[in-house]
PDB file of N, CA and C in Angstrom:
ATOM      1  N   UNK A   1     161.710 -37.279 -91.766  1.00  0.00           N
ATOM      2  CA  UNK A   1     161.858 -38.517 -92.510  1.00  0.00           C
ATOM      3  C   UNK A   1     161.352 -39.651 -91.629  1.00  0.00           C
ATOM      4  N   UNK A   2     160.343 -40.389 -92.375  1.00  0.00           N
ATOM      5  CA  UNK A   2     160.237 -41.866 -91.453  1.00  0.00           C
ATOM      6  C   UNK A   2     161.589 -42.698 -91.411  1.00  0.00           C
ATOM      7  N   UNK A   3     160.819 -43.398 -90.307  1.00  0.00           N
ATOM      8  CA  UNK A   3     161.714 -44.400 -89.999  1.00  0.00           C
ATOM      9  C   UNK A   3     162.031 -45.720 -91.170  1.00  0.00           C
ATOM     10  N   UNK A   4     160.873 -46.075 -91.549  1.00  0.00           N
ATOM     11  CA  UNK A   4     161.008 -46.687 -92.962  1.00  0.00           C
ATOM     12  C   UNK A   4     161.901 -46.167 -94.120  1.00  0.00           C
ATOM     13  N   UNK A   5     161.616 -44.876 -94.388  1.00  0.00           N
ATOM     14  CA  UNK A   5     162.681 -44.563 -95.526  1.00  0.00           C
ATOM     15  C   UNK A   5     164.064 -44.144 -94.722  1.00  0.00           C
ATOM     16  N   UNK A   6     164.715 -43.935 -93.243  1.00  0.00           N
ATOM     17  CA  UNK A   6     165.531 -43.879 -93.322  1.00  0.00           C
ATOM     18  C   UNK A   6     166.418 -45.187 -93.174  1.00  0.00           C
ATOM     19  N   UNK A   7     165.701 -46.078 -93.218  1.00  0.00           N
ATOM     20  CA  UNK A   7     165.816 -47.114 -93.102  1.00  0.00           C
ATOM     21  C   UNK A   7     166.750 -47.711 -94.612  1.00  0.00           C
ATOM     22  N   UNK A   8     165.666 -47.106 -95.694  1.00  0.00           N
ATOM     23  CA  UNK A   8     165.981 -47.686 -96.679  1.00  0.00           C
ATOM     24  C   UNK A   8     167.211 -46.273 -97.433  1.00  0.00           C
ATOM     25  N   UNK A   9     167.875 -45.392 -96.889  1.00  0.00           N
ATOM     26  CA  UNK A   9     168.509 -44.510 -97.449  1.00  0.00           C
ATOM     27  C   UNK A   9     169.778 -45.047 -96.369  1.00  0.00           C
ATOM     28  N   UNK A  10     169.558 -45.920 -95.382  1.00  0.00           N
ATOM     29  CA  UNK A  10     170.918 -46.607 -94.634  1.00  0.00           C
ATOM     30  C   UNK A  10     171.378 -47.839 -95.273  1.00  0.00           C
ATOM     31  N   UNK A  11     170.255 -48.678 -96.123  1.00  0.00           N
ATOM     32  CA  UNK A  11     170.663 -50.034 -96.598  1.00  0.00           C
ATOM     33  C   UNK A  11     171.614 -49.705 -97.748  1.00  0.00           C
ATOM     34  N   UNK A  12     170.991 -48.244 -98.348  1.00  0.00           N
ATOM     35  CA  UNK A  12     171.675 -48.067-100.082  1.00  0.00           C
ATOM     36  C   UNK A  12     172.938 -47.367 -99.658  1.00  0.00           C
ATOM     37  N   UNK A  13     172.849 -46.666 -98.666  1.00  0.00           N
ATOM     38  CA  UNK A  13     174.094 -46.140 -98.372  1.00  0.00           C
ATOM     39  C   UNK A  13     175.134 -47.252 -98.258  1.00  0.00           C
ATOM     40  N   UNK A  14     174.656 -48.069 -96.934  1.00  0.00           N
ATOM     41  CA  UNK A  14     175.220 -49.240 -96.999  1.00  0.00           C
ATOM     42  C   UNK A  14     175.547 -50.253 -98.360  1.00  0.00           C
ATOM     43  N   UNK A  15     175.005 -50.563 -98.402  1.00  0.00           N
ATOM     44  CA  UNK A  15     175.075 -50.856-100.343  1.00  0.00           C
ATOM     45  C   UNK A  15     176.279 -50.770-101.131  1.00  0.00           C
ATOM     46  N   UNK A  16     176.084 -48.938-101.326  1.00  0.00           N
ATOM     47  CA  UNK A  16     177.028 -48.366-102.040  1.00  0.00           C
ATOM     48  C   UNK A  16     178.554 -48.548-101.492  1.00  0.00           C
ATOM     49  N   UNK A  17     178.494 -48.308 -99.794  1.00  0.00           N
ATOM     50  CA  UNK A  17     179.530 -48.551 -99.268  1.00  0.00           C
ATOM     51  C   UNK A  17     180.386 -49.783 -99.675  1.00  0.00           C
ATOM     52  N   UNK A  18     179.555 -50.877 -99.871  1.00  0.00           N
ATOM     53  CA  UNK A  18     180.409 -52.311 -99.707  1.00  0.00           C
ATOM     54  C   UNK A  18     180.401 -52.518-101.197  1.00  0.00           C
ATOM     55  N   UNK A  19     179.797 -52.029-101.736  1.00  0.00           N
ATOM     56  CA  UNK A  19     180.539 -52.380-103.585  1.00  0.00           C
ATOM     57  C   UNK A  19     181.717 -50.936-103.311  1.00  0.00           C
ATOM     58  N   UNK A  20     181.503 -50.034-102.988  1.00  0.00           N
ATOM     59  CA  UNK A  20     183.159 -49.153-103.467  1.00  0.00           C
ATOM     60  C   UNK A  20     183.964 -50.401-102.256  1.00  0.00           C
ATOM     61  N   UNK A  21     183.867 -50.362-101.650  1.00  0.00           N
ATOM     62  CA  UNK A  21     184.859 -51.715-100.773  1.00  0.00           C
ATOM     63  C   UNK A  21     185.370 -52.674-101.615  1.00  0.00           C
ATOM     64  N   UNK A  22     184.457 -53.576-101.958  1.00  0.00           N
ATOM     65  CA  UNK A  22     184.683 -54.397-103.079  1.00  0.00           C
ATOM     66  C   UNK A  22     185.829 -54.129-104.535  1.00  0.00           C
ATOM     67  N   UNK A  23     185.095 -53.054-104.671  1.00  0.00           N
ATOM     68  CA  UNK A  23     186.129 -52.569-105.549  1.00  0.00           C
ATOM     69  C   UNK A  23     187.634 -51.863-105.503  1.00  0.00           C
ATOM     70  N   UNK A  24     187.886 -51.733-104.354  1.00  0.00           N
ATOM     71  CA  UNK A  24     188.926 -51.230-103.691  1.00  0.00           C
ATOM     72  C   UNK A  24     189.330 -52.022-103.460  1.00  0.00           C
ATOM     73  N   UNK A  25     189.251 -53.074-102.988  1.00  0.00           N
ATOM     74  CA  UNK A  25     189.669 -54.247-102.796  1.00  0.00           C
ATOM     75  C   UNK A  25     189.995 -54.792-104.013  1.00  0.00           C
ATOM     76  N   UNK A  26     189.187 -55.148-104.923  1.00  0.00           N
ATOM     77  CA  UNK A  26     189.881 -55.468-106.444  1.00  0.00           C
ATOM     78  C   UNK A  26     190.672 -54.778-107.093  1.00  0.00           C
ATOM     79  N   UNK A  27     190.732 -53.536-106.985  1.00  0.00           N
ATOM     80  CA  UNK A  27     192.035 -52.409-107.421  1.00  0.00           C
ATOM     81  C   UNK A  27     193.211 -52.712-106.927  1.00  0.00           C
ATOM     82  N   UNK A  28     193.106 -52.923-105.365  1.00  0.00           N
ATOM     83  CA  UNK A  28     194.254 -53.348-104.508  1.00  0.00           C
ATOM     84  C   UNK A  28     194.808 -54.686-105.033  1.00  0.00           C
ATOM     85  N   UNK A  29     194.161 -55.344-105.007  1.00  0.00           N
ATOM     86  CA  UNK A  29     194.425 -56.571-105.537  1.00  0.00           C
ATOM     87  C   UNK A  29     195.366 -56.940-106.918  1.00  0.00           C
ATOM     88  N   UNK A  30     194.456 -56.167-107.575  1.00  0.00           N
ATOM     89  CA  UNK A  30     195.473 -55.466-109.068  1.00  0.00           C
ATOM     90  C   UNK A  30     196.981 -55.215-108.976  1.00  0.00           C
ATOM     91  N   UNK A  31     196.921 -53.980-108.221  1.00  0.00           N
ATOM     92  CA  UNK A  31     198.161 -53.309-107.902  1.00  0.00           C
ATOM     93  C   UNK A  31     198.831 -54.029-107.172  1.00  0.00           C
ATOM     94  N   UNK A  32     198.842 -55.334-106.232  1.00  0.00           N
ATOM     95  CA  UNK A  32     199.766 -56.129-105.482  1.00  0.00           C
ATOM     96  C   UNK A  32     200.063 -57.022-106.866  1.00  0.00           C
ATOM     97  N   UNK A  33     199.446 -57.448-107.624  1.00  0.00           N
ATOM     98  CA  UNK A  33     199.822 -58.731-108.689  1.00  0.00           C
ATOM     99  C   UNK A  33     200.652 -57.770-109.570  1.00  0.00           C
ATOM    100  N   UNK A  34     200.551 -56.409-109.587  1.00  0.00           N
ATOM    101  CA  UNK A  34     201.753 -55.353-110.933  1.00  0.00           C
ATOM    102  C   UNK A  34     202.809 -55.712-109.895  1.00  0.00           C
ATOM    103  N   UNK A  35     202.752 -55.331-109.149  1.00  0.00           N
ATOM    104  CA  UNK A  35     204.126 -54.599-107.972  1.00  0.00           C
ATOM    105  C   UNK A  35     204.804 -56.304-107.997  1.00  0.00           C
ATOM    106  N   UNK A  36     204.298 -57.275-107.479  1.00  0.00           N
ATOM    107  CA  UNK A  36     204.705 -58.360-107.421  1.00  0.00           C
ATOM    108  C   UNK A  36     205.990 -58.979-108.177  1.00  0.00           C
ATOM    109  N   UNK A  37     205.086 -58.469-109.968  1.00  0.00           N
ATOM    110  CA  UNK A  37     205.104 -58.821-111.045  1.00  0.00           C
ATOM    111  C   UNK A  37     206.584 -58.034-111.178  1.00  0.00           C
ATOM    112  N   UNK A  38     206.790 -56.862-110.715  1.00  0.00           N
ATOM    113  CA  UNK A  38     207.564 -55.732-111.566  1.00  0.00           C
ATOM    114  C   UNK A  38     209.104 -56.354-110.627  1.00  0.00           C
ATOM    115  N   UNK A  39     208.691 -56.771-108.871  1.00  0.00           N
ATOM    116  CA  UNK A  39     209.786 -57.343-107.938  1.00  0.00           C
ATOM    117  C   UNK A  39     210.489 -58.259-108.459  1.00  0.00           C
ATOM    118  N   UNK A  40     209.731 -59.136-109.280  1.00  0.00           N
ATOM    119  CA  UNK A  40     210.213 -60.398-109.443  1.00  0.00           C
ATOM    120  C   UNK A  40     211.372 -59.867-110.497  1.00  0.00           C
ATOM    121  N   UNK A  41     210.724 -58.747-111.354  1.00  0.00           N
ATOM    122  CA  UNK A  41     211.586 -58.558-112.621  1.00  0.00           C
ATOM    123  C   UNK A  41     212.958 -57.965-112.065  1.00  0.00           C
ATOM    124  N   UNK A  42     212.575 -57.104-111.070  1.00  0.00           N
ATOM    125  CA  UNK A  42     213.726 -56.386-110.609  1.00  0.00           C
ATOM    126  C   UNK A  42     214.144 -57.650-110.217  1.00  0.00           C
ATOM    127  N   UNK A  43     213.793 -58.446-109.076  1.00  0.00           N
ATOM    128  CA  UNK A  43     214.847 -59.129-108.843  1.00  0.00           C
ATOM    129  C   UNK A  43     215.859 -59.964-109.801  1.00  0.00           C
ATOM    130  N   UNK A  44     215.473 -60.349-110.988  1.00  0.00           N
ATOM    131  CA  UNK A  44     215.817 -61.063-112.089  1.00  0.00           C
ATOM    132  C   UNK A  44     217.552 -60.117-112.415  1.00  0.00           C
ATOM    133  N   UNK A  45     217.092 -58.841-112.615  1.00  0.00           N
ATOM    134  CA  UNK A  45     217.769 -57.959-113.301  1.00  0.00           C
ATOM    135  C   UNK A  45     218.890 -57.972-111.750  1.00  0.00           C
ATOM    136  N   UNK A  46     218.792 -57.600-110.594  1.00  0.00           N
ATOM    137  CA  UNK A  46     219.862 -57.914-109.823  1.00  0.00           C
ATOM    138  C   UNK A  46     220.622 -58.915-109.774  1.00  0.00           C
ATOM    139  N   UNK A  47     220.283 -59.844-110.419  1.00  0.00           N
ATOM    140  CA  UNK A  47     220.822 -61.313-110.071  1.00  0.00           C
ATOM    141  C   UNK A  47     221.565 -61.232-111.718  1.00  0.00           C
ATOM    142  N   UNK A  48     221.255 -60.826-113.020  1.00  0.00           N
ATOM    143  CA  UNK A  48     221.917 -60.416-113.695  1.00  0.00           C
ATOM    144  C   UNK A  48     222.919 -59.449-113.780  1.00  0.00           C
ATOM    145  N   UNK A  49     222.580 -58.222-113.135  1.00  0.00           N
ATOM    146  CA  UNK A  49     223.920 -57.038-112.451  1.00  0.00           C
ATOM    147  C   UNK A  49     224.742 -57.953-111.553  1.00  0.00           C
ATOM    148  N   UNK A  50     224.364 -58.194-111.243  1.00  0.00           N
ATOM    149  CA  UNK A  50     225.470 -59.284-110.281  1.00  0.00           C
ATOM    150  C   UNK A  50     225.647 -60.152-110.824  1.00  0.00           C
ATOM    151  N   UNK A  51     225.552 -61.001-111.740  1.00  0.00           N
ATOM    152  CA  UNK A  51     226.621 -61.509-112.725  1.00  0.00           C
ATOM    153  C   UNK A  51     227.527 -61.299-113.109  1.00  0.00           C
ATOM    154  N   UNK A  52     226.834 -59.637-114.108  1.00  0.00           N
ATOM    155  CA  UNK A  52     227.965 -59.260-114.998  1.00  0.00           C
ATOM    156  C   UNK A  52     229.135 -58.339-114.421  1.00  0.00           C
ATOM    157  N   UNK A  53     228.861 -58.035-112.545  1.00  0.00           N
ATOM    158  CA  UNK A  53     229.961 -57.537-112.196  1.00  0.00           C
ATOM    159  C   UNK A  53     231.034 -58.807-111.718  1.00  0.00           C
ATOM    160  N   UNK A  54     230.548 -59.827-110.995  1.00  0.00           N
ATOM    161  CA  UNK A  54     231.331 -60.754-110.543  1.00  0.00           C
ATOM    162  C   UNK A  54     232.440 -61.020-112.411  1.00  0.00           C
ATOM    163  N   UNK A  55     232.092 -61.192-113.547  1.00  0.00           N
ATOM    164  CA  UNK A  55     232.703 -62.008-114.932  1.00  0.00           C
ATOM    165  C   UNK A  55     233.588 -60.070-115.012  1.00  0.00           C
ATOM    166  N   UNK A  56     233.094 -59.152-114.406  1.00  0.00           N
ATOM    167  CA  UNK A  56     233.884 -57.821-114.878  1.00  0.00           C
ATOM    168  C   UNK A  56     235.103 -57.773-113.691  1.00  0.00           C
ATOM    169  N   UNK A  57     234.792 -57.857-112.458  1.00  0.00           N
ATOM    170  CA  UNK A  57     235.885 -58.633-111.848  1.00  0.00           C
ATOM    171  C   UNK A  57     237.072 -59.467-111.872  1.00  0.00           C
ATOM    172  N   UNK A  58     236.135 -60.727-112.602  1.00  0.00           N
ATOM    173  CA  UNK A  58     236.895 -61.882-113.176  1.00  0.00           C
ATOM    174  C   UNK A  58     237.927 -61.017-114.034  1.00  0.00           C
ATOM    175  N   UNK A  59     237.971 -59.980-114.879  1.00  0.00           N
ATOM    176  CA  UNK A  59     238.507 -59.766-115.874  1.00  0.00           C
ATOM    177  C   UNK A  59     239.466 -58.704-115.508  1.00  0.00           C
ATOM    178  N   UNK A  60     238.747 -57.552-114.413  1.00  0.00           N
ATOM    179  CA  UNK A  60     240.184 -56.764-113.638  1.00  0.00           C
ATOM    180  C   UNK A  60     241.161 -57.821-112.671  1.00  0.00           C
ATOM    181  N   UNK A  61     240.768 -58.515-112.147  1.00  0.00           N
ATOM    182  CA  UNK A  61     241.706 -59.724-111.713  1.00  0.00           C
ATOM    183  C   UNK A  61     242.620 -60.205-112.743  1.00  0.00           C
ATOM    184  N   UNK A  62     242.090 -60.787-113.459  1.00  0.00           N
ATOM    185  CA  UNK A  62     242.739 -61.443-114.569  1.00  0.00           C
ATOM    186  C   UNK A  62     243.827 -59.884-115.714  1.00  0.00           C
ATOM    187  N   UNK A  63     243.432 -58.827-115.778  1.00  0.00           N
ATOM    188  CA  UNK A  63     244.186 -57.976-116.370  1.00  0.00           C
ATOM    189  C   UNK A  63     245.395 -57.331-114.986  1.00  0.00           C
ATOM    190  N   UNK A  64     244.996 -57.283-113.849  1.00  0.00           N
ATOM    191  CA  UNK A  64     245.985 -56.660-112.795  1.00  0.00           C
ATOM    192  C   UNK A  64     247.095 -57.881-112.691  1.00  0.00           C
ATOM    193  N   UNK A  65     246.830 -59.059-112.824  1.00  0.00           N
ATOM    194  CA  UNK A  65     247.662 -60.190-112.880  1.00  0.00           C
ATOM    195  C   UNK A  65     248.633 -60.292-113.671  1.00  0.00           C
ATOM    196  N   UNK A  66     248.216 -60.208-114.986  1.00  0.00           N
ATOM    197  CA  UNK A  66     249.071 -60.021-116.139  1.00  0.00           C
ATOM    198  C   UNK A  66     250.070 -58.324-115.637  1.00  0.00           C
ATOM    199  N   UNK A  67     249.449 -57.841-115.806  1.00  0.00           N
ATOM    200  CA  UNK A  67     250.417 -56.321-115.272  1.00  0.00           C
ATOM    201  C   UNK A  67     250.992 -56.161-114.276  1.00  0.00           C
ATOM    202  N   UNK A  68     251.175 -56.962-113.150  1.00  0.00           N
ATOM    203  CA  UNK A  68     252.028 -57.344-112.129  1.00  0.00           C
ATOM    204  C   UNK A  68     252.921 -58.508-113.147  1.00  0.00           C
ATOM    205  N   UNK A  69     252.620 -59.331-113.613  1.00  0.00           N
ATOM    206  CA  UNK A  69     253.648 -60.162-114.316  1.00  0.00           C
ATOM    207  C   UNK A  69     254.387 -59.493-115.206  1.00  0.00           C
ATOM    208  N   UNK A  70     254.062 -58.460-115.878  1.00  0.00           N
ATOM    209  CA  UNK A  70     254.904 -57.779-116.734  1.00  0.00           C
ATOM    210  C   UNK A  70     255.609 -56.380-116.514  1.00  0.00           C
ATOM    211  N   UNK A  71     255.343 -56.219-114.785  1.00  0.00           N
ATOM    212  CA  UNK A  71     256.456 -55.173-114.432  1.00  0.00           C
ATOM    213  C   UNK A  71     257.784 -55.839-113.579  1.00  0.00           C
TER     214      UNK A  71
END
Protein backbone atom coordinates (compact mmCIF):
# COMPACT_ATOMS: atom_id res chain seq x y z
CA UNK A 1 0.00 0.00 0.00
CA UNK A 2 1.27 3.59 -0.70
CA UNK A 3 1.84 5.94 1.50
CA UNK A 4 -0.85 8.18 0.00
CA UNK A 5 -3.65 5.74 0.33
CA UNK A 6 -2.60 4.75 3.70
CA UNK A 7 -2.79 7.91 4.42
CA UNK A 8 -6.22 8.31 3.29
CA UNK A 9 -7.57 4.77 4.95
CA UNK A 10 -6.04 6.62 8.47
CA UNK A 11 -8.08 9.96 7.89
CA UNK A 12 -11.50 7.73 7.28
CA UNK A 13 -10.63 5.55 9.92
CA UNK A 14 -10.06 8.51 11.84
CA UNK A 15 -13.25 9.99 10.63
CA UNK A 16 -15.31 7.18 11.49
CA UNK A 17 -13.68 7.12 14.86
CA UNK A 18 -14.76 10.70 15.94
CA UNK A 19 -18.40 10.59 14.60
CA UNK A 20 -18.96 7.03 16.68
CA UNK A 21 -17.33 9.43 19.56
CA UNK A 22 -19.64 12.01 18.84
CA UNK A 23 -22.29 9.89 19.02
CA UNK A 24 -21.48 8.25 22.13
CA UNK A 25 -21.20 11.16 23.51
CA UNK A 26 -24.77 12.19 22.47
CA UNK A 27 -26.18 8.82 23.72
CA UNK A 28 -24.39 9.55 26.97
CA UNK A 29 -25.70 12.67 27.11
CA UNK A 30 -29.25 11.28 26.62
CA UNK A 31 -28.97 8.81 29.27
CA UNK A 32 -27.58 11.47 31.99
CA UNK A 33 -30.80 13.90 31.14
CA UNK A 34 -33.28 10.19 31.67
CA UNK A 35 -31.35 9.23 34.88
CA UNK A 36 -31.39 12.89 36.06
CA UNK A 37 -34.94 13.14 35.11
CA UNK A 38 -36.04 9.71 36.81
CA UNK A 39 -33.65 11.14 40.41
CA UNK A 40 -35.48 14.04 40.59
CA UNK A 41 -38.76 11.89 40.44
CA UNK A 42 -37.49 9.52 42.91
CA UNK A 43 -36.52 12.15 44.93
CA UNK A 44 -40.05 13.79 44.82
CA UNK A 45 -41.61 10.39 45.79
CA UNK A 46 -39.16 10.19 49.02
CA UNK A 47 -40.05 13.40 50.21
CA UNK A 48 -43.73 12.21 49.74
CA UNK A 49 -43.00 8.63 51.66
CA UNK A 50 -41.77 10.72 54.16
CA UNK A 51 -44.66 12.66 54.56
CA UNK A 52 -47.05 10.15 54.67
CA UNK A 53 -45.04 8.28 57.36
CA UNK A 54 -44.31 11.33 59.62
CA UNK A 55 -48.99 12.19 59.37
CA UNK A 56 -48.99 7.88 59.99
CA UNK A 57 -47.00 8.53 63.06
CA UNK A 58 -48.90 11.54 63.87
CA UNK A 59 -51.79 9.11 64.09
CA UNK A 60 -50.07 5.99 66.12
CA UNK A 61 -49.12 8.78 68.59
CA UNK A 62 -52.30 10.22 68.66
CA UNK A 63 -54.18 6.51 68.91
CA UNK A 64 -51.41 5.10 71.75
CA UNK A 65 -52.43 8.34 73.67
CA UNK A 66 -55.95 7.84 73.72
CA UNK A 67 -55.31 4.03 74.85
CA UNK A 68 -53.09 4.94 77.64
CA UNK A 69 -55.96 7.40 78.63
CA UNK A 70 -58.45 4.77 78.59
CA UNK A 71 -56.65 2.06 80.58
Amino acid sequence: MTYGRQQNRTARELENATTNAANLIEELEEKVAELETEATRLGEDVESAEEDNRALQDEIDRLVARLGEAA
